[in-house]
C-alpha atoms as a PDB file:
ATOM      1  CA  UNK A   1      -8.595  15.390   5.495  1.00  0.00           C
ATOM      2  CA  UNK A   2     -11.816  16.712   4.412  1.00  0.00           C
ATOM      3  CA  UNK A   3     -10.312  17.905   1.022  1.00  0.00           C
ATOM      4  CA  UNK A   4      -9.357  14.123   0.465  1.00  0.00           C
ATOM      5  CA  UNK A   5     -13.034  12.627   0.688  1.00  0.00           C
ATOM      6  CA  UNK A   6     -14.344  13.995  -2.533  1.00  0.00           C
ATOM      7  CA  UNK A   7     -11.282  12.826  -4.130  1.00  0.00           C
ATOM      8  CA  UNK A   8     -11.471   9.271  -3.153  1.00  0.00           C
ATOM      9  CA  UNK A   9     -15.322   9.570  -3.673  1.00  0.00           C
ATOM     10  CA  UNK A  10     -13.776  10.419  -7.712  1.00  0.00           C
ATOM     11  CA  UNK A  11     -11.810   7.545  -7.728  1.00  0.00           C
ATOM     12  CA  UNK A  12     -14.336   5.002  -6.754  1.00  0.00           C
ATOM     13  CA  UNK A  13     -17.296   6.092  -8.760  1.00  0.00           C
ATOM     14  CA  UNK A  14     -14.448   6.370 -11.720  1.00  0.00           C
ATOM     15  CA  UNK A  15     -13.484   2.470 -11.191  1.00  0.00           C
ATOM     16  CA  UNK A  16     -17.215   1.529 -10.339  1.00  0.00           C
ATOM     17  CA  UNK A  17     -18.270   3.255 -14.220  1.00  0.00           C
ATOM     18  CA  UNK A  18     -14.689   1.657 -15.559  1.00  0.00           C
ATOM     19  CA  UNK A  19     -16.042  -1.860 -14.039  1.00  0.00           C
ATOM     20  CA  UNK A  20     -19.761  -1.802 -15.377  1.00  0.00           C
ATOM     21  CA  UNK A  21     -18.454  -0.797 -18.765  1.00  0.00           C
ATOM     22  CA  UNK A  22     -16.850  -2.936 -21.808  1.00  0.00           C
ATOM     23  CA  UNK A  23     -13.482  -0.907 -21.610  1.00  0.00           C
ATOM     24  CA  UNK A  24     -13.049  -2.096 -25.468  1.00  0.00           C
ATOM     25  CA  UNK A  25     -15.934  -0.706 -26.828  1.00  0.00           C
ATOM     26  CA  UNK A  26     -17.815   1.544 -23.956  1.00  0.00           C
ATOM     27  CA  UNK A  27     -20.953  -1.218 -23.831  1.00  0.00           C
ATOM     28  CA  UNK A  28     -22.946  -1.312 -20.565  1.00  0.00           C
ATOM     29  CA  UNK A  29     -22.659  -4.656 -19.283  1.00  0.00           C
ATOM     30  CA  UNK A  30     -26.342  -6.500 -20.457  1.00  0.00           C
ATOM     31  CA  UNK A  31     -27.171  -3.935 -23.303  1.00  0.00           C
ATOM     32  CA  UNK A  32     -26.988  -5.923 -26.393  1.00  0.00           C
ATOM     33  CA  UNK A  33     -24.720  -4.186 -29.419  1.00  0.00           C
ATOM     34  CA  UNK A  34     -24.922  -5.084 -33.252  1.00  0.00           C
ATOM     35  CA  UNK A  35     -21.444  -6.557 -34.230  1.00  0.00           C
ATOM     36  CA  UNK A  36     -20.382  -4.219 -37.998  1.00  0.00           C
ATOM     37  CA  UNK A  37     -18.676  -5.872 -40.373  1.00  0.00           C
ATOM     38  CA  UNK A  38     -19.937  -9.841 -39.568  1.00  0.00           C
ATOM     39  CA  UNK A  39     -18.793 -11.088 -42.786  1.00  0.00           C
ATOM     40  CA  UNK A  40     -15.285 -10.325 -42.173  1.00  0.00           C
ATOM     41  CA  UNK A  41     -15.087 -11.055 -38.586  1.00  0.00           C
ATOM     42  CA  UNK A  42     -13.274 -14.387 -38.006  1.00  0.00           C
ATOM     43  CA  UNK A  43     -14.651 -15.009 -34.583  1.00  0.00           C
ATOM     44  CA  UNK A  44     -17.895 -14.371 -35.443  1.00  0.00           C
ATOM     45  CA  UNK A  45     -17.882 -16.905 -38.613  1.00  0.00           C
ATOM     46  CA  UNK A  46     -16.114 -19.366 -36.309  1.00  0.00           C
ATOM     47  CA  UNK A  47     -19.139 -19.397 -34.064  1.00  0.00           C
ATOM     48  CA  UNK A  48     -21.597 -19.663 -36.806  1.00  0.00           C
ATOM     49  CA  UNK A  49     -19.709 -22.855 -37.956  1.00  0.00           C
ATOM     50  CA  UNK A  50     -19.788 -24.114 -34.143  1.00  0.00           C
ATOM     51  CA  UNK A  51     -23.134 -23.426 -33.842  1.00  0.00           C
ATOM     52  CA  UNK A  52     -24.226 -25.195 -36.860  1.00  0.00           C
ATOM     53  CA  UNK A  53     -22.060 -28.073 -35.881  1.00  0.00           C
ATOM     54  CA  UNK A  54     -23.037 -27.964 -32.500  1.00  0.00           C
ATOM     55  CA  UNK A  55     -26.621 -28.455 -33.568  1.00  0.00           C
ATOM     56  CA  UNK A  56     -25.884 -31.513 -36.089  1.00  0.00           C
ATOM     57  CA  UNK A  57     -23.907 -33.461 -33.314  1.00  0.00           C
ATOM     58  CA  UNK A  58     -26.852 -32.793 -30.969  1.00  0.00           C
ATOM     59  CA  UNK A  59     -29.421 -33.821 -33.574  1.00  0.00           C
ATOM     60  CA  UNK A  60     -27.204 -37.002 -34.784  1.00  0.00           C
ATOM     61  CA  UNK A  61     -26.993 -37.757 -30.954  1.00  0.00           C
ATOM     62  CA  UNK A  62     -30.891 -37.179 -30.143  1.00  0.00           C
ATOM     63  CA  UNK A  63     -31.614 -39.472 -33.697  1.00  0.00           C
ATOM     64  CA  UNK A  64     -29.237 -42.152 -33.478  1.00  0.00           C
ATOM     65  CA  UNK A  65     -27.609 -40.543 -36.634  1.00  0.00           C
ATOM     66  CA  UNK A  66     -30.796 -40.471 -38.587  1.00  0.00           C
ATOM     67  CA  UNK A  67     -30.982 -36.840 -38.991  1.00  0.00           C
ATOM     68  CA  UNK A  68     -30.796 -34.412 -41.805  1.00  0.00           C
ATOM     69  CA  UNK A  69     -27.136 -32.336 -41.718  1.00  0.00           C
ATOM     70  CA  UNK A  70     -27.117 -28.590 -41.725  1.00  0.00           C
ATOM     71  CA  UNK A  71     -24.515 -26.945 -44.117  1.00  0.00           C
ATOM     72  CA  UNK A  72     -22.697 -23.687 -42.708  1.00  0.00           C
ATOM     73  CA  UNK A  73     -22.573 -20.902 -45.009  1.00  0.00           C
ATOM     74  CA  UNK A  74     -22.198 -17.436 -43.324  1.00  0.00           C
ATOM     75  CA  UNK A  75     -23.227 -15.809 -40.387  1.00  0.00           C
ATOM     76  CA  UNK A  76     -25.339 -12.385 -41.738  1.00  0.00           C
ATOM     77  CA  UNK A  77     -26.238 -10.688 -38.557  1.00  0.00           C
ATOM     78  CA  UNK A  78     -24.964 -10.547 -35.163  1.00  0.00           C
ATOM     79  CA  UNK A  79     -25.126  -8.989 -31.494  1.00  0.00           C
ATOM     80  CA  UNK A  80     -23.244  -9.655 -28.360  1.00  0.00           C
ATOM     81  CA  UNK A  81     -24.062  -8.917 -25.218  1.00  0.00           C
ATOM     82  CA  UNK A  82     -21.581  -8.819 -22.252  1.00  0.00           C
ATOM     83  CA  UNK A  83     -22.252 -10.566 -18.621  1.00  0.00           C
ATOM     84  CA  UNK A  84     -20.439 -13.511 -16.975  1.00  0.00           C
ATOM     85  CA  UNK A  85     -19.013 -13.576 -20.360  1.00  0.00           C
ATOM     86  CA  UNK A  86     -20.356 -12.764 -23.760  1.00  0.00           C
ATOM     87  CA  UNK A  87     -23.365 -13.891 -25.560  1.00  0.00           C
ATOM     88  CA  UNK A  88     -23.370 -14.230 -28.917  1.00  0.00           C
ATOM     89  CA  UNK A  89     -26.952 -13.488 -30.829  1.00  0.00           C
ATOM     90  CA  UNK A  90     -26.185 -14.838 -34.504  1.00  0.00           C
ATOM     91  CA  UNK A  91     -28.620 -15.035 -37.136  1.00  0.00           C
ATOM     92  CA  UNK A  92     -27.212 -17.594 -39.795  1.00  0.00           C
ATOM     93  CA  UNK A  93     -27.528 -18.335 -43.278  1.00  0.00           C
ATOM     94  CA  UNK A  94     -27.248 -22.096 -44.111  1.00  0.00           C
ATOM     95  CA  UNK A  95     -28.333 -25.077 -46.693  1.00  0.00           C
ATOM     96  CA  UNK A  96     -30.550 -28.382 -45.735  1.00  0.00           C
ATOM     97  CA  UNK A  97     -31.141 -30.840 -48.903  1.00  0.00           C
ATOM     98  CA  UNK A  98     -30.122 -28.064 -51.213  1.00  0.00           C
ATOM     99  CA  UNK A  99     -32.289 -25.587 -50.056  1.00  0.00           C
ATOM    100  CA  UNK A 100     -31.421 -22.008 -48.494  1.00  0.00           C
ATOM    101  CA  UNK A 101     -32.297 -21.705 -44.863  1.00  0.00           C
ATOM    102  CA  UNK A 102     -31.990 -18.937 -41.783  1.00  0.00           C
ATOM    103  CA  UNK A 103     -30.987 -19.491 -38.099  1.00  0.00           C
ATOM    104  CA  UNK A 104     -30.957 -17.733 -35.256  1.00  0.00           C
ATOM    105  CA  UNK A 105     -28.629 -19.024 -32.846  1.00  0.00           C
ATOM    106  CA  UNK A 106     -27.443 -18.238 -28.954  1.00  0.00           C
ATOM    107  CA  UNK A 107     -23.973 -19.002 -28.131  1.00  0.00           C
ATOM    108  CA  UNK A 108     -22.256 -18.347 -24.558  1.00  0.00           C
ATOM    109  CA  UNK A 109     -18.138 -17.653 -24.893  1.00  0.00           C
ATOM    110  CA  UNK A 110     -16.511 -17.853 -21.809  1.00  0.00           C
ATOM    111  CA  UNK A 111     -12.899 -16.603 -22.445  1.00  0.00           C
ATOM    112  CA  UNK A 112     -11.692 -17.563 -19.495  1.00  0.00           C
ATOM    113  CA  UNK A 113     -12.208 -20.958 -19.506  1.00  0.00           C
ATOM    114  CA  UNK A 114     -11.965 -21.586 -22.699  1.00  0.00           C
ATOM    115  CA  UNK A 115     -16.015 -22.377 -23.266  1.00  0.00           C
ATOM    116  CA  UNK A 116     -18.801 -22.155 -25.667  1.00  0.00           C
ATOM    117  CA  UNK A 117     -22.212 -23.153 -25.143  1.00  0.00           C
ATOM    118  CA  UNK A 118     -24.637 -23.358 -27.965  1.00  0.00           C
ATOM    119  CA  UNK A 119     -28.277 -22.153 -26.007  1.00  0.00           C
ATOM    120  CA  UNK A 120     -30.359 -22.326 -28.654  1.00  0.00           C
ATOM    121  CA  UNK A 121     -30.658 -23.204 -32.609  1.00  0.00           C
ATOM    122  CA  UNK A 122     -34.253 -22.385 -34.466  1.00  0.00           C
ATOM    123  CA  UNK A 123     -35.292 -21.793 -38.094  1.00  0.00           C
ATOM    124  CA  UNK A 124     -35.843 -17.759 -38.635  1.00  0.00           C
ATOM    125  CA  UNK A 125     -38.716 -15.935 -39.164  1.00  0.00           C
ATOM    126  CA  UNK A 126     -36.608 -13.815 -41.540  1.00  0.00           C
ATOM    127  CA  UNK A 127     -36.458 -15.311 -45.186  1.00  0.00           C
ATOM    128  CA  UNK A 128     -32.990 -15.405 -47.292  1.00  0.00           C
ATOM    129  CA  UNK A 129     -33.097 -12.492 -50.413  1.00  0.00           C
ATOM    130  CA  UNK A 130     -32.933 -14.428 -53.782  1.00  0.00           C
ATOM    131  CA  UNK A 131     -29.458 -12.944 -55.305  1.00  0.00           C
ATOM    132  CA  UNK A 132     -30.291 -10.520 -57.948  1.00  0.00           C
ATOM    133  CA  UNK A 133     -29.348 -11.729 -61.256  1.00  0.00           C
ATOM    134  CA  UNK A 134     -27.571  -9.601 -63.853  1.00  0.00           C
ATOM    135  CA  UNK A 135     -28.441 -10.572 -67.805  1.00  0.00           C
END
């Protein structure tokens, strides 16, 4: 009986570390990781488009329609971070009258139930690079 202790004591620090961990990608649950790749990553584009639509409906709702529409382009940057769910950190490039603008956005997915939340929607500190232009 006493050789069976330590074993159990195995098993449940094993399912505790299993538990606290993203099993897909080893993340401890509330450390934020960069997302590679955010160009080509579907789900991540999909939630830049939500979020920028997200924010237009809010703004159209807050202005009676009055307000100035933000165009979608691509999300450049991104970071999750898992707890009830997954929050997405997204740092967006997108167009107002013509012009090039950043965003960083907060969105909540809960799989689940089939939920996103857009948390919060703000101009970036961090200017867009001019393309380079070859002659």
């Amino acid at each position: 009986m006493a050789a069976l202790i330590p074993a159990v004591t195995l098993v449940t620090v094993t399912t505790l570390a299993c538990l606290v961990c993203g099993a897909s990608h080893w993340t401890l649950v509330g450390s934020k990781t960069e997302i590679t790749d955010v160009k080509r990553n579907k789900e991540v584009q999909d939630l830049g488009y939500f979020s920028v639509e997200e924010h237009n409906r809010r703004l159209r709702q807050a202005l009676k329609g009055m307000a100035e529409e933000t165009k979608f382009v691509e999300v450049v940057e991104a970071k999750k971070q898992l707890a009830a769910g997954t929050k997405y950190y997204l740092k967006i490039s997108a167009t107002q009258s013509g012009r090039s603008v950043m965003f960083d956005t907060v969105v909540v997915v809960q799989p689940g139930l089939a939920s996103k939340d857009l948390l919060s929607f703000a101009p970036s500190s961090q200017k867009i690079p001019y393309p380079t232009l070859h002659s």
